[in-house]
C-alpha atoms as a PDB file:
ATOM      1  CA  UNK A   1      27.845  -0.130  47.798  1.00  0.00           C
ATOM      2  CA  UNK A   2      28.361  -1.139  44.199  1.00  0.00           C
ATOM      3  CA  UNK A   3      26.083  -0.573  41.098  1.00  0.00           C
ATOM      4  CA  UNK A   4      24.041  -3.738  41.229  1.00  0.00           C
ATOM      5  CA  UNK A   5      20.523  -4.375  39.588  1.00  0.00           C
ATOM      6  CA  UNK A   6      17.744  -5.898  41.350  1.00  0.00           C
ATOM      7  CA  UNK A   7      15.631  -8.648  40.768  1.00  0.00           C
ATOM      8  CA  UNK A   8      12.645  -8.997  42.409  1.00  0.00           C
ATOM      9  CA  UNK A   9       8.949 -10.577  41.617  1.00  0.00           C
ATOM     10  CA  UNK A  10       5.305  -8.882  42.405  1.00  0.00           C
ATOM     11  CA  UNK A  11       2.414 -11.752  41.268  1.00  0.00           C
ATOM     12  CA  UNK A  12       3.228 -11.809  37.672  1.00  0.00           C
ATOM     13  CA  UNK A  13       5.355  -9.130  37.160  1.00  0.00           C
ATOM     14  CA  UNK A  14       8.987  -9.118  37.188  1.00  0.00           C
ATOM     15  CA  UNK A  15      10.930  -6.030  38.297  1.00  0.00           C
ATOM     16  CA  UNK A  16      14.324  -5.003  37.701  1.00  0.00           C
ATOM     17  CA  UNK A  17      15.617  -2.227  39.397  1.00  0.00           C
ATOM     18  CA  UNK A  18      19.167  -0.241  38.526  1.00  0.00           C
ATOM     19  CA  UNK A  19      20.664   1.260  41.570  1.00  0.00           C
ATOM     20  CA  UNK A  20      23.933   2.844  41.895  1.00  0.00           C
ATOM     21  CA  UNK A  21      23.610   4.576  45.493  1.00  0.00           C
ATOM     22  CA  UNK A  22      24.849   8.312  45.460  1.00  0.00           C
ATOM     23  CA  UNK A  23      25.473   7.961  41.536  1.00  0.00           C
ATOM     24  CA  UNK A  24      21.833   8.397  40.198  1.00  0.00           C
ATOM     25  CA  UNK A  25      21.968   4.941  39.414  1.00  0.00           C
ATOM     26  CA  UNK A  26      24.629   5.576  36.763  1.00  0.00           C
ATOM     27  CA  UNK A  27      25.354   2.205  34.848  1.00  0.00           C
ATOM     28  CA  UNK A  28      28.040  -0.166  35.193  1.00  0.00           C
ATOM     29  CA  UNK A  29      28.873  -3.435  32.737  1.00  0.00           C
ATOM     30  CA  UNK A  30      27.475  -5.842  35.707  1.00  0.00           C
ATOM     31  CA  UNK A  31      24.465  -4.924  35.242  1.00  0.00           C
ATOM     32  CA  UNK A  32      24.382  -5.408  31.708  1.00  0.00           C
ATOM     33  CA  UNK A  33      25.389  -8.607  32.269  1.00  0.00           C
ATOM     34  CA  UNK A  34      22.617  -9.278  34.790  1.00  0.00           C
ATOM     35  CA  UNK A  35      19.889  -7.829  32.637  1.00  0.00           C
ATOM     36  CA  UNK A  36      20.305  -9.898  29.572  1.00  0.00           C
ATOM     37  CA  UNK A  37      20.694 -13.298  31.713  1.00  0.00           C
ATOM     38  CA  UNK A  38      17.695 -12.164  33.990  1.00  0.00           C
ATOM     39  CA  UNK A  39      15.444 -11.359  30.494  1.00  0.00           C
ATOM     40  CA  UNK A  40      16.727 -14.596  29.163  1.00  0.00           C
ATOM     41  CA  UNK A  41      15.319 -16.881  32.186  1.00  0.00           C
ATOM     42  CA  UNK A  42      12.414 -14.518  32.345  1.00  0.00           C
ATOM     43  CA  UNK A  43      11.645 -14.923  28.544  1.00  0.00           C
ATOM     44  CA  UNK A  44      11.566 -18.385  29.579  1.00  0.00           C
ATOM     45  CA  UNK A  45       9.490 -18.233  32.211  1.00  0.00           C
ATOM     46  CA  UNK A  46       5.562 -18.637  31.685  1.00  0.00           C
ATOM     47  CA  UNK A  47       5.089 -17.517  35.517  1.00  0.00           C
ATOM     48  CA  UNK A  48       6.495 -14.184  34.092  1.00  0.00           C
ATOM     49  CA  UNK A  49       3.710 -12.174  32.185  1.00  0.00           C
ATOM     50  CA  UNK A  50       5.401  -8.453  32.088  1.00  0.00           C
ATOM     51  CA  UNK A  51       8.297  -6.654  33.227  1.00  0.00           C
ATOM     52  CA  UNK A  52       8.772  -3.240  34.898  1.00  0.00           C
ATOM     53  CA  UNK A  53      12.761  -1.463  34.437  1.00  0.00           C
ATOM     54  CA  UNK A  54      12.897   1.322  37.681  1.00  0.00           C
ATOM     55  CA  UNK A  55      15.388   2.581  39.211  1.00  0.00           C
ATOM     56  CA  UNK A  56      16.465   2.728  43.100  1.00  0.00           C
ATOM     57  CA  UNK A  57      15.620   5.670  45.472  1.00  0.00           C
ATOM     58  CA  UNK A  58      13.372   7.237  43.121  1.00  0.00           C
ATOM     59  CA  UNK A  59      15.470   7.871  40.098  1.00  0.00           C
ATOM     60  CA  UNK A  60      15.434   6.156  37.065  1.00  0.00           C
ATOM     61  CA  UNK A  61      19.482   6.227  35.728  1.00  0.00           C
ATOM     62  CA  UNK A  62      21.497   9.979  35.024  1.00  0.00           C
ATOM     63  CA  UNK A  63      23.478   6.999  32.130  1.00  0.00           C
ATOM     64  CA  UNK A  64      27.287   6.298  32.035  1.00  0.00           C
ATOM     65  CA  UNK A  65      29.556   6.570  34.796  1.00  0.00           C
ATOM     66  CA  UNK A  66      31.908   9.513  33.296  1.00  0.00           C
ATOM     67  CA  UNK A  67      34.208   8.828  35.986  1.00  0.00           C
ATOM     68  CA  UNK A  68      34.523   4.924  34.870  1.00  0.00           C
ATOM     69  CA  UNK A  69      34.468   7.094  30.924  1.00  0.00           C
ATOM     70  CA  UNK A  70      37.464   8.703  31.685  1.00  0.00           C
ATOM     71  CA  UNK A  71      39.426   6.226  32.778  1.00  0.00           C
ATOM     72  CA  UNK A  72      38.492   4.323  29.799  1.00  0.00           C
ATOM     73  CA  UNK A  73      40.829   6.734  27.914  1.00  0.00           C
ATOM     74  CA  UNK A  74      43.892   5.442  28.892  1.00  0.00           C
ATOM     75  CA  UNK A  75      42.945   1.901  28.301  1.00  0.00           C
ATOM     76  CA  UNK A  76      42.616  -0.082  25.009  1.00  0.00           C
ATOM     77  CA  UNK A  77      39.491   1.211  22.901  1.00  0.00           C
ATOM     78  CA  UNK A  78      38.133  -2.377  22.964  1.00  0.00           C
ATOM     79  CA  UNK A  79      37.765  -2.183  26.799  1.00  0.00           C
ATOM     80  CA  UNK A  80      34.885   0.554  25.772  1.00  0.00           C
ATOM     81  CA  UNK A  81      33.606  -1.135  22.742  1.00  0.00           C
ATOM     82  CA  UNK A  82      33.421  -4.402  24.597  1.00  0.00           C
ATOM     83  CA  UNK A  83      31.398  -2.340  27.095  1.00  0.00           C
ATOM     84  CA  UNK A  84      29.023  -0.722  24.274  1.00  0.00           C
ATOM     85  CA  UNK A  85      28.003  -4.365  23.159  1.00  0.00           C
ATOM     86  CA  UNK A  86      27.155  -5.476  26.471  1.00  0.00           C
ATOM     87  CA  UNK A  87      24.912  -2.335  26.506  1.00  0.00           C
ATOM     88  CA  UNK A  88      22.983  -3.090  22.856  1.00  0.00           C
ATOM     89  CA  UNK A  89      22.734  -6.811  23.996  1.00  0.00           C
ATOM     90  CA  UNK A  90      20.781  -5.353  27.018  1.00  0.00           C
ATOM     91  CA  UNK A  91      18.988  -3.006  24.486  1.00  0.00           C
ATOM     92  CA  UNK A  92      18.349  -6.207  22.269  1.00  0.00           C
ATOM     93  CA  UNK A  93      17.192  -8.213  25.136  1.00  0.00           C
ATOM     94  CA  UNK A  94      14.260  -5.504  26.096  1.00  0.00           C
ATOM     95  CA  UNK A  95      13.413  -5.421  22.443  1.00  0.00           C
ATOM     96  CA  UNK A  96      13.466  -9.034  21.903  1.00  0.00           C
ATOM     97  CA  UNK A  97      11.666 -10.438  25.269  1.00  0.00           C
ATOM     98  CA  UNK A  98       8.344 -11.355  24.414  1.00  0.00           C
ATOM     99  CA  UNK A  99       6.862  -9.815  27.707  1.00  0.00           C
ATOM    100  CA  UNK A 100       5.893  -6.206  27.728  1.00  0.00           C
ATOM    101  CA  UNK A 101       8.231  -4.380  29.549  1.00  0.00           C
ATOM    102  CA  UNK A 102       7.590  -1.017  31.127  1.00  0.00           C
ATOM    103  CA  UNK A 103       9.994   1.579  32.112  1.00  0.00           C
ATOM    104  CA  UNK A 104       9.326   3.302  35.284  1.00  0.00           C
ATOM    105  CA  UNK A 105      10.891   6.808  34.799  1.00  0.00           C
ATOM    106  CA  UNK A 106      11.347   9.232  37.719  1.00  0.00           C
ATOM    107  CA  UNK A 107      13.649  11.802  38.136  1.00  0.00           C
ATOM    108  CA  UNK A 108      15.967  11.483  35.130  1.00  0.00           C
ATOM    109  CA  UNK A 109      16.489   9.536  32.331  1.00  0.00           C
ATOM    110  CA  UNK A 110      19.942  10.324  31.122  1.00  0.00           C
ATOM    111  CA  UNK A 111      22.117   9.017  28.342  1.00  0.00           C
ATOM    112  CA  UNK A 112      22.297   5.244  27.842  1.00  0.00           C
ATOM    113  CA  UNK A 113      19.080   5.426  30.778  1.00  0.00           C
ATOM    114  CA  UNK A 114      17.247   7.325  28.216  1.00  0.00           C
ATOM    115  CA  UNK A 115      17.826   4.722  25.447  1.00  0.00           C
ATOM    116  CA  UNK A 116      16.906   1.985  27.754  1.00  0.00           C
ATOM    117  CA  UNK A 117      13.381   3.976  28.371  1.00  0.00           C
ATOM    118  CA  UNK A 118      12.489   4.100  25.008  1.00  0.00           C
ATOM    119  CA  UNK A 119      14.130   0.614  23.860  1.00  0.00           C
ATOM    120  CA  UNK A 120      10.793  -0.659  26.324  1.00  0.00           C
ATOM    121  CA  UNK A 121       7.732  -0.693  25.001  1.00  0.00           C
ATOM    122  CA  UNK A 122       5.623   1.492  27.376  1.00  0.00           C
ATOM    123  CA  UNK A 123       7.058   4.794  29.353  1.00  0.00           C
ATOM    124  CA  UNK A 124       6.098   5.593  32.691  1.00  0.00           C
ATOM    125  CA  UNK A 125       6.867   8.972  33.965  1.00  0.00           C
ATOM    126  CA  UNK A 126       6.287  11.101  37.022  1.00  0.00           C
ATOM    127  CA  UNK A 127       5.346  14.393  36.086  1.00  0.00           C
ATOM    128  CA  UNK A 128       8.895  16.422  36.828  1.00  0.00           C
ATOM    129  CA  UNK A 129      10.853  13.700  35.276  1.00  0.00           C
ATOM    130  CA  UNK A 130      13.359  14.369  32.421  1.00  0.00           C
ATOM    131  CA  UNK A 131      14.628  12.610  29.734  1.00  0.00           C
ATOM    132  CA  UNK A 132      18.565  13.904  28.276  1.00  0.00           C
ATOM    133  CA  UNK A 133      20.726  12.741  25.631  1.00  0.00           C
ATOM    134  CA  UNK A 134      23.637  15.046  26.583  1.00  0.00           C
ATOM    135  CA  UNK A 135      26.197  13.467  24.889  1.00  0.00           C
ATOM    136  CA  UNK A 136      27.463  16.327  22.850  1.00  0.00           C
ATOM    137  CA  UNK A 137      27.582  18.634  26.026  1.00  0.00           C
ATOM    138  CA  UNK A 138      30.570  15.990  26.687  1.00  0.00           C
ATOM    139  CA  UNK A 139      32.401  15.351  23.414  1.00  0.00           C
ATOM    140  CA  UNK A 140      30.682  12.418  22.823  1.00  0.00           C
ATOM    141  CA  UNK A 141      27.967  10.543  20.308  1.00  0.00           C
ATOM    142  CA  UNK A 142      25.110   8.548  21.419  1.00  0.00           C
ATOM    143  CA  UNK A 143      25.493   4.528  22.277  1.00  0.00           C
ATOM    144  CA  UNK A 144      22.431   2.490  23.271  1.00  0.00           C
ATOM    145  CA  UNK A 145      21.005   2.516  20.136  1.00  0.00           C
ATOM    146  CA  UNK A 146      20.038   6.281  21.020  1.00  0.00           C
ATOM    147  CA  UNK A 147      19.765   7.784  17.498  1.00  0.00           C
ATOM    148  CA  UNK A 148      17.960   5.004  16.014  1.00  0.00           C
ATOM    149  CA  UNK A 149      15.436   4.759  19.175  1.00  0.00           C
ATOM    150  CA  UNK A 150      15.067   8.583  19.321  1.00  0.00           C
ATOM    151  CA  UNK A 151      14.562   8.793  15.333  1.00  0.00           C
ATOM    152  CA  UNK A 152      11.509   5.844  15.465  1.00  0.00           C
ATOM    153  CA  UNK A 153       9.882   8.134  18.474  1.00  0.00           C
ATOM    154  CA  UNK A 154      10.096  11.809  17.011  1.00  0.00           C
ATOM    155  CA  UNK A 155       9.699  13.685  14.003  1.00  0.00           C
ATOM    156  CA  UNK A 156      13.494  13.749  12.116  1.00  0.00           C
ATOM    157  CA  UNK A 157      14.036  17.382  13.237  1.00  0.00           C
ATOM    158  CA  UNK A 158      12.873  16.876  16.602  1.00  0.00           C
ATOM    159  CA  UNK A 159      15.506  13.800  16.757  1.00  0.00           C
ATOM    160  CA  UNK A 160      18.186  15.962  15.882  1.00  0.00           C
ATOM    161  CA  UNK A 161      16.758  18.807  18.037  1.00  0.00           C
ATOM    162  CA  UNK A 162      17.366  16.426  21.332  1.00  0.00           C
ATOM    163  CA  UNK A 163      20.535  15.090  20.470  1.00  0.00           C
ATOM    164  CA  UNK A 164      22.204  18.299  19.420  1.00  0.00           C
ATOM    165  CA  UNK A 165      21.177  20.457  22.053  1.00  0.00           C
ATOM    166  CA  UNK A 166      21.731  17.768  24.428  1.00  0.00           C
ATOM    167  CA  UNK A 167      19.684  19.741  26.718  1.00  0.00           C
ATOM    168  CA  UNK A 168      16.970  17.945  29.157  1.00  0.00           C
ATOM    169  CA  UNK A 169      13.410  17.173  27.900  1.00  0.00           C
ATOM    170  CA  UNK A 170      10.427  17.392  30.590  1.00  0.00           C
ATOM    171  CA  UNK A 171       8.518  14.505  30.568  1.00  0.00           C
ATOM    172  CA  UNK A 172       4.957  16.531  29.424  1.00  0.00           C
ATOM    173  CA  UNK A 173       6.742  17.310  26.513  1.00  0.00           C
ATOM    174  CA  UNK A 174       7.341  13.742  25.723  1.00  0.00           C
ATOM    175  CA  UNK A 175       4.092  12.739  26.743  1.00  0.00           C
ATOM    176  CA  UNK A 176       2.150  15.497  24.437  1.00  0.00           C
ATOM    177  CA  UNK A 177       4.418  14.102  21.868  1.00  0.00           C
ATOM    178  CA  UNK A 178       3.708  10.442  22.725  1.00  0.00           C
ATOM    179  CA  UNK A 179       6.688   8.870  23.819  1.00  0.00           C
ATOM    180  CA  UNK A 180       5.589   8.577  27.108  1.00  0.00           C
ATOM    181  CA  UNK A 181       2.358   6.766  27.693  1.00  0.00           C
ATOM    182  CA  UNK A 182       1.359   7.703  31.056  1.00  0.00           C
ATOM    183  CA  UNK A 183       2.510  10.756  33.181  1.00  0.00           C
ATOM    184  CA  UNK A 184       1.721  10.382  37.001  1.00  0.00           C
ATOM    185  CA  UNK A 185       2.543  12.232  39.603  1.00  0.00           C
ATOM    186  CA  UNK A 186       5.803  12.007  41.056  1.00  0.00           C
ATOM    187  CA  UNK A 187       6.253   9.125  43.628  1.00  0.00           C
ATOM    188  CA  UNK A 188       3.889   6.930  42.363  1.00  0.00           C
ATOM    189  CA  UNK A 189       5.509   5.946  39.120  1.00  0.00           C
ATOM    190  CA  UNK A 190       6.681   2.091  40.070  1.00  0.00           C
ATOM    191  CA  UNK A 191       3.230   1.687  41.846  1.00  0.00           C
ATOM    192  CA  UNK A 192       1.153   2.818  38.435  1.00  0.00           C
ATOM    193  CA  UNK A 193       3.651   0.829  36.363  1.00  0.00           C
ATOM    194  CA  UNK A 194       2.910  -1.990  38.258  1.00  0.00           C
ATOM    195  CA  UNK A 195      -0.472  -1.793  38.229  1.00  0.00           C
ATOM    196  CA  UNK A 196      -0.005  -1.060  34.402  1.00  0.00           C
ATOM    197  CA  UNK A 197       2.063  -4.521  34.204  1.00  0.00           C
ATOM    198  CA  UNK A 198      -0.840  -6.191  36.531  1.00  0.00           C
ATOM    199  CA  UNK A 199      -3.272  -5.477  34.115  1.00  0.00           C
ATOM    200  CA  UNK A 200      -1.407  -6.517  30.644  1.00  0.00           C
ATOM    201  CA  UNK A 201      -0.401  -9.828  32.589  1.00  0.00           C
ATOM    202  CA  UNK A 202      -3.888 -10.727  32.882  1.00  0.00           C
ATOM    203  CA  UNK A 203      -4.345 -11.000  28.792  1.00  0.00           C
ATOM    204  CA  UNK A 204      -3.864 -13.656  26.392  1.00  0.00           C
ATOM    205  CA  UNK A 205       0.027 -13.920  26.571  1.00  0.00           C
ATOM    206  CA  UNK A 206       0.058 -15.717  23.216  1.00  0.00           C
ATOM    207  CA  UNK A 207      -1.810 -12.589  22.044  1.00  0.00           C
ATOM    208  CA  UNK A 208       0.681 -10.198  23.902  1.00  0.00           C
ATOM    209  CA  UNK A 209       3.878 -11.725  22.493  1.00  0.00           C
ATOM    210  CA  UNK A 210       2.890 -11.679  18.688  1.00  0.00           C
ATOM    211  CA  UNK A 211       1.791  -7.723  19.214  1.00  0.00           C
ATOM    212  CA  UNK A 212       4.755  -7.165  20.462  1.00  0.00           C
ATOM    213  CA  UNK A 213       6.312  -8.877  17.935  1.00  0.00           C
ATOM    214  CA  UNK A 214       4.368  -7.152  14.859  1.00  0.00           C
ATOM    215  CA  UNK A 215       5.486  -3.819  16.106  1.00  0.00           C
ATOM    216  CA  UNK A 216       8.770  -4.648  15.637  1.00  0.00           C
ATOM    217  CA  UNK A 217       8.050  -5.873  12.143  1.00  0.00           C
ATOM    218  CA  UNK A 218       6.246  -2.984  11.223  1.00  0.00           C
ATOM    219  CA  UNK A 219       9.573  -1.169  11.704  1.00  0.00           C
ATOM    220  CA  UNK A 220      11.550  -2.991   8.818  1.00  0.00           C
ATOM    221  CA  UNK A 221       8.324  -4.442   6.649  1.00  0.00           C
ATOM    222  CA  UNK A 222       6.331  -3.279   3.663  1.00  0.00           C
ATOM    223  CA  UNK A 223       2.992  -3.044   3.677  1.00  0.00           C
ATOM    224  CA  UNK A 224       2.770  -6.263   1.259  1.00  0.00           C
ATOM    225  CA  UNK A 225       5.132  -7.877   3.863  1.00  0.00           C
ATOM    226  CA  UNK A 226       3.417  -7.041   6.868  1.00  0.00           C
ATOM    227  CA  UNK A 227       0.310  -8.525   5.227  1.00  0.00           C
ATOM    228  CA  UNK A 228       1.377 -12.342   5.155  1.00  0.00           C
ATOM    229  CA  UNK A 229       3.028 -11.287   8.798  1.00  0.00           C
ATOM    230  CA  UNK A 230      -0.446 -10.642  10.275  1.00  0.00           C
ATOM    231  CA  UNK A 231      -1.855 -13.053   8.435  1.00  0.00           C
ATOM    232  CA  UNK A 232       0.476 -15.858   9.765  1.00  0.00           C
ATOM    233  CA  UNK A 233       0.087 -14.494  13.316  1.00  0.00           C
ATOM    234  CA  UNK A 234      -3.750 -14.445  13.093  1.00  0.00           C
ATOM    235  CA  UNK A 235      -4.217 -17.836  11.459  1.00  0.00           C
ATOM    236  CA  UNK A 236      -1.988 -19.203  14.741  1.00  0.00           C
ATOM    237  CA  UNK A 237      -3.205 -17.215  17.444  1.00  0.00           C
ATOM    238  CA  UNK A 238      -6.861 -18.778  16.286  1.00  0.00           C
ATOM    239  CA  UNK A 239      -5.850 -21.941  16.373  1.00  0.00           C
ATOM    240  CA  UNK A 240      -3.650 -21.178  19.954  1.00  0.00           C
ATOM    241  CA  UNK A 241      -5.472 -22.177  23.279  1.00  0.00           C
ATOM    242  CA  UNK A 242      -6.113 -18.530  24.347  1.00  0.00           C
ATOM    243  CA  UNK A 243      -8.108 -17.797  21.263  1.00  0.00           C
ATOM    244  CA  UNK A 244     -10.630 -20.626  22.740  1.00  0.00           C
ATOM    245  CA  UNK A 245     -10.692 -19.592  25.737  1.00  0.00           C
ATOM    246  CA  UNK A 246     -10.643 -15.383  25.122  1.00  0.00           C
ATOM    247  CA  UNK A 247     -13.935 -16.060  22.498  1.00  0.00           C
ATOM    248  CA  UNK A 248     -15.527 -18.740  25.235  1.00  0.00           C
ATOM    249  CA  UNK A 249     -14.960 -15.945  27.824  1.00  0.00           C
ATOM    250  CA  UNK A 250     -16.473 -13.157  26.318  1.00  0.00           C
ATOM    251  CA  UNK A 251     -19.485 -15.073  24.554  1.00  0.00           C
ATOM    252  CA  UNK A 252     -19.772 -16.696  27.984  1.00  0.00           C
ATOM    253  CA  UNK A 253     -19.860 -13.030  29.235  1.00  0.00           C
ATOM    254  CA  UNK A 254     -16.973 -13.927  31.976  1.00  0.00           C
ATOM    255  CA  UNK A 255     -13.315 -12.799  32.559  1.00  0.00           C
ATOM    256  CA  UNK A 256     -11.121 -15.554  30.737  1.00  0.00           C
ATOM    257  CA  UNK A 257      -8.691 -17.158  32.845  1.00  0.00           C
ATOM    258  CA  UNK A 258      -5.458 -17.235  30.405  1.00  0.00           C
ATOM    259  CA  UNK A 259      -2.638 -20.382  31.755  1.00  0.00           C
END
């Protein structure tokens, strides 16, 4: 069997799932390929409230094939970098969907898997999973938008810690140091993600989208900038459909029933 991801729908909630059978899900370019045009119909999608990234068999993704790597070598670098830019546009596409999309982490979280974790916007993690960037233990520097991902999660030194030691960090580390939201117990990750992605798809998705969105904006704005940002978003989301019907609701001391 080849490295594939999966599409498939639960209510609201669309999952993708990497699998690579007897390879720890390691990546391939077809799935890159896959997730951006699957986030791109999804994004347009208004039956499509969240999205869950898993992985098959119970592990999330060890990252690059180093087999696939190696054989890279003796073709022309642009075979790689064409590769690499696949792998930011899938990066880009998680950032950029205006669904919340959860990572379901079990196992490991390795390499280009761990940048995909932390390019979602909510982590997921059984309690004996592990997150690696172990690029240097292989003569190699970080793709996926690793460093920049890594240094908007952590502390500067404990950035540099993870990518220079390369050495495997246990998911209660991570979630003491908030980078992983929830820690479960092992097995259950996809089911408590998908509850997780249950219960965002029931709120205003207008409301959901520009969150998202100002997060993103807080990364790059200043404070004077971020203002008018807000601002903009607020004046709009009042004047949206879901405002009317998330204020009815909850004067009207009902659940509101978001189309």
């Amino acid at each position: 069997m080849s490295a594939e991801l999966k599409a498939s729908r639960e209510d609201a909630t669309l999952i993708l799932t990497m699998s690579n059978p007897g390879a720890k899900n390691a990546l391939h370019p077809d799935m890159y390929a896959a997730a951006i045009e699957t986030l791109s119909t999804a994004e347009r999608d208004d039956t499509v409230r969240a999205v869950v990234l898993t992985g098959a068999d119970q592990v999330f993704c060890s990252g690059g094939n180093l087999h696939r790597l190696l054989e890279n070598r003796s073709k022309d670098p642009s075979v790689q970098a064409e590769s690499i830019d696949n792998l930011h546009g899938w990066i880009e596409a998680i950032r950029d969907c205006p669904k919340p999309v959860i990572a379901a982490v079990e196992d490991v979280a390795a390499g280009a898997g761990f940048s995909l974790a932390l390019a979602c916007d909510l982590i997921v993690a059984g309690t004996s999973a592990k997150f690696a960037m172990s690029y240097v233990k292989v003569g190699l520097t970080p793709d996926g938008g690793a460093s920049w991902l890594l240094t908007q999660a952590l502390p500067k030194q404990l950035a540099a810690e993870v990518l220079l030691e390369g050495k495997p960090v246990p998911a209660q580390r991570l979630h003491e140091l908030g980078v992983v939201n929830k820690l479960v117990a092992d097995g259950s990750v996809l089911a408590a993600a998908l509850e997780w992605a249950e219960a965002l798809a029931a709120l205003s998705p207008n409301s959901v989208e520009r969150i998202k969105s100002l997060t993103h904006e807080a990364q790059v704005n200043t404070l004077a900038q971020h203002f008018e940002s807000e601002k903009r978003h607020f004046v709009e989301s009042l004047h949206h459909r879901d405002a009317q019907e998330g204020i009815s609701a909850f004067l009207e001391k009902r659940k509101p029933r978001y189309k």
